[in-house]
N, C-alpha and C. Protein backbone atom coordinates (compact mmCIF):
# COMPACT_ATOMS: atom_id res chain seq x y z
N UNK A 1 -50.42 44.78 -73.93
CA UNK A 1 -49.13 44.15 -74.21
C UNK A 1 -48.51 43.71 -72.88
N UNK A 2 -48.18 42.77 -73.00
CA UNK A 2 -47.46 42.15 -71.07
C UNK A 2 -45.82 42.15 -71.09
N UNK A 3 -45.51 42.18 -70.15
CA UNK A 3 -44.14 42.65 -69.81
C UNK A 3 -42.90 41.95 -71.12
N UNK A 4 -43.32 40.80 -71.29
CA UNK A 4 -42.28 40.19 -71.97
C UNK A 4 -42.32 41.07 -73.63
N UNK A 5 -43.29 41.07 -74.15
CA UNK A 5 -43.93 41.71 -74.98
C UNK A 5 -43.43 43.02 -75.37
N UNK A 6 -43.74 43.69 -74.27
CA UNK A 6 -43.50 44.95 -74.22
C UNK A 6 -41.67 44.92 -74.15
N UNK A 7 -40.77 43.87 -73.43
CA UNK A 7 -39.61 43.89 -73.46
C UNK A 7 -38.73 43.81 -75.16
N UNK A 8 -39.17 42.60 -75.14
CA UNK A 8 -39.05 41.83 -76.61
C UNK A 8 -39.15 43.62 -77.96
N UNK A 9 -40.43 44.38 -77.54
CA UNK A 9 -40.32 45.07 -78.85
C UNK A 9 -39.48 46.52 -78.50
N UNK A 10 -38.57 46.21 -77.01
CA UNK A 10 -37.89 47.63 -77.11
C UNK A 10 -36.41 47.11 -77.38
N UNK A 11 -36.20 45.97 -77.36
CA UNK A 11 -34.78 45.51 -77.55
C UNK A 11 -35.03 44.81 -79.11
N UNK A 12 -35.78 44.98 -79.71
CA UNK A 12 -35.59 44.05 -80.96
C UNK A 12 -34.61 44.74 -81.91
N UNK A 13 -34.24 45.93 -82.08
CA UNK A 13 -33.53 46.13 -82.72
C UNK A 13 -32.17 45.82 -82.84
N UNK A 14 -31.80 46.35 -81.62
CA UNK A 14 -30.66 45.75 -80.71
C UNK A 14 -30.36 44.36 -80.97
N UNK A 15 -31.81 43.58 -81.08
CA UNK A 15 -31.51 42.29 -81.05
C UNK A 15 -30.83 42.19 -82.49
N UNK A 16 -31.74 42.45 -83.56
CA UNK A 16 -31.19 42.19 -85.05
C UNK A 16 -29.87 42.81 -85.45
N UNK A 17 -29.51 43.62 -84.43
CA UNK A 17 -27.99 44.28 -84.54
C UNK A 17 -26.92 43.15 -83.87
N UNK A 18 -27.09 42.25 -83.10
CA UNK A 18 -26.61 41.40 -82.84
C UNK A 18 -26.58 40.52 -83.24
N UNK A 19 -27.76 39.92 -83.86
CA UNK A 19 -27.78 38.95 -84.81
C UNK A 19 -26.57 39.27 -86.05
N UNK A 20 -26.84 40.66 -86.60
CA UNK A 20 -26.02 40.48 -87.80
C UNK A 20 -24.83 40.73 -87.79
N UNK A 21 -24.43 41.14 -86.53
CA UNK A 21 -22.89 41.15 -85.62
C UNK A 21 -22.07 39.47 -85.98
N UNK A 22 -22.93 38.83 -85.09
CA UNK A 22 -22.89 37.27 -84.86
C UNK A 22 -22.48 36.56 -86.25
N UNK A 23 -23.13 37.07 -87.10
CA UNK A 23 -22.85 36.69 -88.52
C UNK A 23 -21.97 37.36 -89.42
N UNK A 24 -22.03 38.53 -89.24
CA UNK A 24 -20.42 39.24 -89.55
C UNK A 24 -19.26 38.70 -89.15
N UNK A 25 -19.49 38.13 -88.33
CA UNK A 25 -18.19 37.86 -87.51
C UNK A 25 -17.98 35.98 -88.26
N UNK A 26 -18.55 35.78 -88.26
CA UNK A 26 -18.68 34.60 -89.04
C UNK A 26 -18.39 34.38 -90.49
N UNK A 27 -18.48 35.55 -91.11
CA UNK A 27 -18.20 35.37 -92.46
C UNK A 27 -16.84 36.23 -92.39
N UNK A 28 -16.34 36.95 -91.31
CA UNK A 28 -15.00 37.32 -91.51
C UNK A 28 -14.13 36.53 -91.34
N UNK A 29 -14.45 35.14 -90.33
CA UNK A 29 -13.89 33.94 -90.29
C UNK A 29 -13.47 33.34 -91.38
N UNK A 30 -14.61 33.49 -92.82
CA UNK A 30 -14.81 32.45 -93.60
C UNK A 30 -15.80 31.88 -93.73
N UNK A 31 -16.28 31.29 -92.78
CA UNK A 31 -17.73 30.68 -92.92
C UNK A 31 -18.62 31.05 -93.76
N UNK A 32 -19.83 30.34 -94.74
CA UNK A 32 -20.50 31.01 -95.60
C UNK A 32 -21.44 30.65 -94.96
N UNK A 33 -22.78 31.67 -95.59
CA UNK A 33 -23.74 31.50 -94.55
C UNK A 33 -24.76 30.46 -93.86
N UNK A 34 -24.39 29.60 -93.99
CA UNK A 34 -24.77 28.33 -93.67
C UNK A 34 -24.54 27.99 -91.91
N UNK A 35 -23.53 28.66 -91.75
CA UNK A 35 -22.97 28.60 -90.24
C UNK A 35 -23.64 29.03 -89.32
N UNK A 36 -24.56 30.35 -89.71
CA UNK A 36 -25.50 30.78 -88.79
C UNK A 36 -26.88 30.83 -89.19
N UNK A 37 -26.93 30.17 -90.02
CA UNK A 37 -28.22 30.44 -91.03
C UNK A 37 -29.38 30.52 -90.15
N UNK A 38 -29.67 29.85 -88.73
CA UNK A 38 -30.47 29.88 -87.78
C UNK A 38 -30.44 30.79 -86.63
N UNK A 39 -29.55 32.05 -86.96
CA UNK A 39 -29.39 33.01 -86.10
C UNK A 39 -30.35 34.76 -86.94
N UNK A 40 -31.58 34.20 -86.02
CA UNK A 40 -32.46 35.23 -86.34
C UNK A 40 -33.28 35.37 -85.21
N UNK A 41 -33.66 36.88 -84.97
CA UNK A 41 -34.48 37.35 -84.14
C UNK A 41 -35.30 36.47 -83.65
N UNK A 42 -36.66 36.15 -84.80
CA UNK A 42 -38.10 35.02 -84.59
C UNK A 42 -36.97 34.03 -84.32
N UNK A 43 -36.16 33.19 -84.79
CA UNK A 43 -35.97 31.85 -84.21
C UNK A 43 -35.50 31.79 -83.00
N UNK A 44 -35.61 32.47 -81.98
CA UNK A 44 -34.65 32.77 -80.35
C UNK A 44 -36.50 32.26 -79.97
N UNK A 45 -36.01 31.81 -79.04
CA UNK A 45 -37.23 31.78 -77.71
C UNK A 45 -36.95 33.01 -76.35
N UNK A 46 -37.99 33.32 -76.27
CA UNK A 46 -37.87 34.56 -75.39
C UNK A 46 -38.60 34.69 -74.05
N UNK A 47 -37.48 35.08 -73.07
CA UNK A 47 -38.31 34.71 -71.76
C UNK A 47 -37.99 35.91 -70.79
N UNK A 48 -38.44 36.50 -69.98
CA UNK A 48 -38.11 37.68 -69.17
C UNK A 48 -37.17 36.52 -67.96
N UNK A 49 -35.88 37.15 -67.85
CA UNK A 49 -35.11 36.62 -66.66
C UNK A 49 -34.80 37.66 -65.61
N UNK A 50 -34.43 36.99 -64.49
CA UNK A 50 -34.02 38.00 -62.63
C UNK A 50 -32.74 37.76 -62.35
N UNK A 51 -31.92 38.98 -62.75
CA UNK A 51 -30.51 38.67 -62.54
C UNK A 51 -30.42 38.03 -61.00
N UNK A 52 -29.89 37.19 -60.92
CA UNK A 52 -29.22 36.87 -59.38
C UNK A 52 -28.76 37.67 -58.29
N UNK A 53 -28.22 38.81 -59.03
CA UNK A 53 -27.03 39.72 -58.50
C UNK A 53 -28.02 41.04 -58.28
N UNK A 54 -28.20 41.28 -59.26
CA UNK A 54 -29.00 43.09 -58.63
C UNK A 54 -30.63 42.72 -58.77
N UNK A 55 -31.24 41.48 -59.24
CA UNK A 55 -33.08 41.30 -58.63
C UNK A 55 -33.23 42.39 -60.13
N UNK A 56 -32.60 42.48 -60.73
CA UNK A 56 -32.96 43.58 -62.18
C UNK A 56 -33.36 42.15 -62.41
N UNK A 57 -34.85 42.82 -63.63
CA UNK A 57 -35.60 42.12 -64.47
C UNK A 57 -34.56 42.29 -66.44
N UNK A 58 -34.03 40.97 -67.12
CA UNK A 58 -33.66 41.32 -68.08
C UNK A 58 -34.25 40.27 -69.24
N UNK A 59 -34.11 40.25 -70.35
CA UNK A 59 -34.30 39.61 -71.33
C UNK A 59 -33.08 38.49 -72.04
N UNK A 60 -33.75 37.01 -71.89
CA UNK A 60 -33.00 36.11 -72.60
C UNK A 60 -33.91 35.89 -73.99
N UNK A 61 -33.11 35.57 -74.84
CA UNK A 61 -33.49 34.98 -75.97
C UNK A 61 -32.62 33.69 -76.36
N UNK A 62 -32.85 32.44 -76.32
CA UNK A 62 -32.26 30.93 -76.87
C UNK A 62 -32.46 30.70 -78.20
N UNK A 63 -31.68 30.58 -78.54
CA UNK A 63 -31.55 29.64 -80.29
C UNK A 63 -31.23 28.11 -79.55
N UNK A 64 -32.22 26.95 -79.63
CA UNK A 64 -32.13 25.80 -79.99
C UNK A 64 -31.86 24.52 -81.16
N UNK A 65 -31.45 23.35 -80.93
CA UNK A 65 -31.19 22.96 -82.27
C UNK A 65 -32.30 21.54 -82.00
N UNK A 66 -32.67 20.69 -82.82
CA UNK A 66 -33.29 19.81 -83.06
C UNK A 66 -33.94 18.93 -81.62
N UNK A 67 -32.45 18.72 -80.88
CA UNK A 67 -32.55 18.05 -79.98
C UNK A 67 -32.73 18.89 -78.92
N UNK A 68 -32.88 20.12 -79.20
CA UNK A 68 -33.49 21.13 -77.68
C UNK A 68 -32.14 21.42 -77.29
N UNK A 69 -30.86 20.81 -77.60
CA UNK A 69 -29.71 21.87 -77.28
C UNK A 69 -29.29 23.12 -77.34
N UNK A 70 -28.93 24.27 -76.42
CA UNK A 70 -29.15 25.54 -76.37
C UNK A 70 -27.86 25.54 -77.42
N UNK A 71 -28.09 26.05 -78.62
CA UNK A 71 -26.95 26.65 -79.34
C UNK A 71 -26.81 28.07 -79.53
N UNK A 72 -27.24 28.99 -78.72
CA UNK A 72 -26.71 29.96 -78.45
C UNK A 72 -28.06 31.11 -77.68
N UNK A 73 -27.33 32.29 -77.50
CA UNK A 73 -28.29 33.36 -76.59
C UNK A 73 -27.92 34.52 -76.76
N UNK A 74 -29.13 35.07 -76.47
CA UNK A 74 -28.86 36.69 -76.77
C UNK A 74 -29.42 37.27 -75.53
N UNK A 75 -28.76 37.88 -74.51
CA UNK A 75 -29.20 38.22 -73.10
C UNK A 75 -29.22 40.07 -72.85
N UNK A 76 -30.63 40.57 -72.74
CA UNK A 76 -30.24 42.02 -72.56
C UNK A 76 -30.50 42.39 -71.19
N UNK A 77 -29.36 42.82 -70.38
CA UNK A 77 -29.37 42.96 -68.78
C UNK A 77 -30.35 44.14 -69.02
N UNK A 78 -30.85 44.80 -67.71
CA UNK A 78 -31.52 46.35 -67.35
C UNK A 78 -30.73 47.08 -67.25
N UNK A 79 -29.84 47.08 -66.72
CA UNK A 79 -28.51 48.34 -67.15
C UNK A 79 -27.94 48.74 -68.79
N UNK A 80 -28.51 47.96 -69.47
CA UNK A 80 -28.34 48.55 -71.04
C UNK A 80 -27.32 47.83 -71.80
N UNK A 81 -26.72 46.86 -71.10
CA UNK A 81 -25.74 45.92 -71.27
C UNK A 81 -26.26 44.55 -72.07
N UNK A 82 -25.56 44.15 -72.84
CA UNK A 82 -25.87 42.88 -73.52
C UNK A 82 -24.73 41.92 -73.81
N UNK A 83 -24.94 40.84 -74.40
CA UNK A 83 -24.24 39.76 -74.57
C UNK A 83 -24.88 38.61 -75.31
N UNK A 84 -24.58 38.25 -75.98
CA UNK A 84 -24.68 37.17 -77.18
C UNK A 84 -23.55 36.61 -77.75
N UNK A 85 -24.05 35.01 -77.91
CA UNK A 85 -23.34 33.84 -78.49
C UNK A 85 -23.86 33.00 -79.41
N UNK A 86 -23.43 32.44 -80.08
CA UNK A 86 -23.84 31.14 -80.80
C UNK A 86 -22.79 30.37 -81.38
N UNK A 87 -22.74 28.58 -81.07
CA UNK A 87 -21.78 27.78 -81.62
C UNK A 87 -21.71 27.66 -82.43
N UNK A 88 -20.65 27.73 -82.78
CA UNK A 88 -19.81 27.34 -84.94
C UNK A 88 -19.74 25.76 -84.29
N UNK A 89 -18.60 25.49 -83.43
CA UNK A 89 -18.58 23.95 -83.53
C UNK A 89 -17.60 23.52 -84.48
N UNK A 90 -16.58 24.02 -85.51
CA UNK A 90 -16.32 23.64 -86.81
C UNK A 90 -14.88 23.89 -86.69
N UNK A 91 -13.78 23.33 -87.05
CA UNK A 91 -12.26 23.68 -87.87
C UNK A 91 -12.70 25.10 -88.53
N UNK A 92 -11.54 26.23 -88.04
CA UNK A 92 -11.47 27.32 -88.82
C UNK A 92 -10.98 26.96 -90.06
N UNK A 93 -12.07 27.67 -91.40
CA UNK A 93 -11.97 27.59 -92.54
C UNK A 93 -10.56 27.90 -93.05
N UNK A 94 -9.69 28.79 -92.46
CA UNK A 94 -8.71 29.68 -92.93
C UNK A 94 -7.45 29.37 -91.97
N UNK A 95 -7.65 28.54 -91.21
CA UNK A 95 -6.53 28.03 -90.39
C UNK A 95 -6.64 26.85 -89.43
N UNK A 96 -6.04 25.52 -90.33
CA UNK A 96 -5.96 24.27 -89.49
C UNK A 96 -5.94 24.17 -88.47
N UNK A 97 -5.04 24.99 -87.93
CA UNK A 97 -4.13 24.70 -87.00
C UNK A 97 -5.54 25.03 -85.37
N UNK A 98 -6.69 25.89 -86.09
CA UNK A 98 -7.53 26.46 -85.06
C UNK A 98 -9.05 25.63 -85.31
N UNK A 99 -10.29 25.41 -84.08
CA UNK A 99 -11.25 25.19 -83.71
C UNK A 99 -12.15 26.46 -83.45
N UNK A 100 -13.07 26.62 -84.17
CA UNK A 100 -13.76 27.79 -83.66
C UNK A 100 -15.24 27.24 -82.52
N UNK A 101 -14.91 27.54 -81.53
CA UNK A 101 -16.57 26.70 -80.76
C UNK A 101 -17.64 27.86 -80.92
N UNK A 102 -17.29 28.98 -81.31
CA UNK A 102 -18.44 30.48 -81.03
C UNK A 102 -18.04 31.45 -81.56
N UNK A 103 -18.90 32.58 -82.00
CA UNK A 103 -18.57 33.66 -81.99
C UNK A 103 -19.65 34.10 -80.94
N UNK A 104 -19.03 35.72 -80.30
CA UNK A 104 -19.65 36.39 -79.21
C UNK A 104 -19.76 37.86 -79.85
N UNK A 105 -20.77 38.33 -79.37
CA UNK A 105 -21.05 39.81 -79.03
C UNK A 105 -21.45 40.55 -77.78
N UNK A 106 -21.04 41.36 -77.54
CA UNK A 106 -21.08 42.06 -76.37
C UNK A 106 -21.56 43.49 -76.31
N UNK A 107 -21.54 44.57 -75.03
CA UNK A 107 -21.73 45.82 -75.33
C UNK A 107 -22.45 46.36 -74.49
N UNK A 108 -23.07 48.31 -75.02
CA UNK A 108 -23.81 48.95 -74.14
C UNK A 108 -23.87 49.56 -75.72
N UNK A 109 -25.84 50.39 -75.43
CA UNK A 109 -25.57 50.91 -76.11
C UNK A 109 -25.57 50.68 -77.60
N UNK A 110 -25.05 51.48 -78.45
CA UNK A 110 -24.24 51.40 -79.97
C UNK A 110 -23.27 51.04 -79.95
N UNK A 111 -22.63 50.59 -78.99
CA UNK A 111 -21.40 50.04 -78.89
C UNK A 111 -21.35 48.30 -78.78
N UNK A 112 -21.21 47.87 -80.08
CA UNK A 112 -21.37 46.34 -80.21
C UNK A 112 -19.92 45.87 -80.50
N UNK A 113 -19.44 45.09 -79.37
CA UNK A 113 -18.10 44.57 -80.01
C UNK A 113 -18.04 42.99 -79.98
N UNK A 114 -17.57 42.43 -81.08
CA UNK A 114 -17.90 40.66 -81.61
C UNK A 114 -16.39 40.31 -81.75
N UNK A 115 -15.99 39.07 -81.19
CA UNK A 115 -14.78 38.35 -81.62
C UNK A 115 -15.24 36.33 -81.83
N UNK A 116 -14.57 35.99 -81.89
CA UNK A 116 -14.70 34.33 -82.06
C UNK A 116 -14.02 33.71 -81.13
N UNK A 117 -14.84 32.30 -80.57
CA UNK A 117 -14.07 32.00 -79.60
C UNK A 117 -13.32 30.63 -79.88
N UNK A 118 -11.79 31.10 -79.72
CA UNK A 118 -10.82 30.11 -80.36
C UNK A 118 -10.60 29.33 -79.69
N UNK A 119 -10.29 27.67 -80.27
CA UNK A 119 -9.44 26.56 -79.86
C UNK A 119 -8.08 26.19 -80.81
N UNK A 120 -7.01 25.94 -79.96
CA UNK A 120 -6.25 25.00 -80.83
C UNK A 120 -6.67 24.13 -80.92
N UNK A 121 -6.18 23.39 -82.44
CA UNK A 121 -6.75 22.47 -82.71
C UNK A 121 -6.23 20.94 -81.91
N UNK A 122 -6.73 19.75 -81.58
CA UNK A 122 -5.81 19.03 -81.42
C UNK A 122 -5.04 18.21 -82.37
N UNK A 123 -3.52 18.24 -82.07
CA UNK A 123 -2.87 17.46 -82.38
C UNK A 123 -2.84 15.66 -82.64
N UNK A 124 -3.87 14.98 -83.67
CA UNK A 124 -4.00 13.72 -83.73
C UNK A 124 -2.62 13.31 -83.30
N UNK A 125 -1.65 13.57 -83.99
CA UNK A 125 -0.77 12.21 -83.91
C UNK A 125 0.15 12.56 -82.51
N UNK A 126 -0.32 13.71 -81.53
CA UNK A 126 0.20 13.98 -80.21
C UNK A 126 -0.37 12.91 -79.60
N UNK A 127 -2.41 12.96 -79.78
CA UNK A 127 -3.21 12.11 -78.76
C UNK A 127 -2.82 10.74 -78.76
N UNK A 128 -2.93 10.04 -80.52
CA UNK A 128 -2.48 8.58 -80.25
C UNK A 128 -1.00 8.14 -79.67
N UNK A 129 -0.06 9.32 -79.59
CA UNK A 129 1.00 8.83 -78.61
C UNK A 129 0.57 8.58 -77.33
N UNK A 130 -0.16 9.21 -76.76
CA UNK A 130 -0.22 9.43 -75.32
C UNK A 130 -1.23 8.37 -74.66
C-alpha cells in the first residue's frame, strides 16, 4: 500500500464524517439534497500535500465540477486538524435577504464544528442607482 493509500484509508472515516457534516449543514439551511449531492468520499480526488509552514506531510481531497472547477476540499493536516468546504453558490432558501457561497467544517479529533458561509444579498435596485 503507498503512502497516499495508506493515508486516504486512515482518514476515511473522518472523511465521511465530514462529508455528512457538510450536508447537515446544508439541509439545516434548507437546501434539499440536491445541493451537495456530489459531496462524497469516492468523488474527492486525493493527493498527499507539504504544509508550507511545518514541511508536515497532510492529505487534500478536491471535489471538482464539469469544467475542472475546484468546488470544494477536504484537507487533513498531520497534527490531527482538519478543514473542509464546498460551494452552495445559491440565495438562502429561508432568507432573501442572504447569499450562501459555502458551508465549512472544521476541527480535531471528534470534535467537528460546521457553519455556512454568509453573504448579504445584493440590493438590485441600490446597484442600478449607482
Amino acid at each position: 500500500m503507498d503512502a497516499l493509500q495508506k493515508r486516504l484509508q486512515d482518514c476515511l472515516a473522518l472523511a465521511e464524517a465530514l462529508c455528512r457534516a457538510l450536508r447537515d449543514e446544508a439541509g439545516r439551511l434548507g437546501f434539499d439534497a440536491d445541493a451537495l449531492a456530489g459531496v462524497d468520499v469516492l468523488g474527492a480526488e486525493f493527493q498527499l500535500q507539504t504544509d508550507p509552514a511545518s514541511g508536515d506531510e497532510g492529505l487534500l481531497g478536491e471535489w471538482f465540477d464539469r469544467h475542472r472547477y475546484r468546488v470544494g476540499m477536504l484537507l487533513f493536516h498531520a497534527d490531527g486538524s482538519f478543514f473542509a468546504e464546498h460551494d452552495i453558490v445559491r440565495p438562502h432558501p429561508g432568507n432573501p435577504r442572504l447569499f450562501v457561497e459555502a458551508v465549512e467544517a472544521w476541527g480535531r479529533g471528534d470534535d467537528i464544528r460546521c457553519e455556512a458561509r454568509l453573504m448579504p444579498m445584493i440590493d438590485e435596485s441600490a446597484a442600478a442607482d449607482a
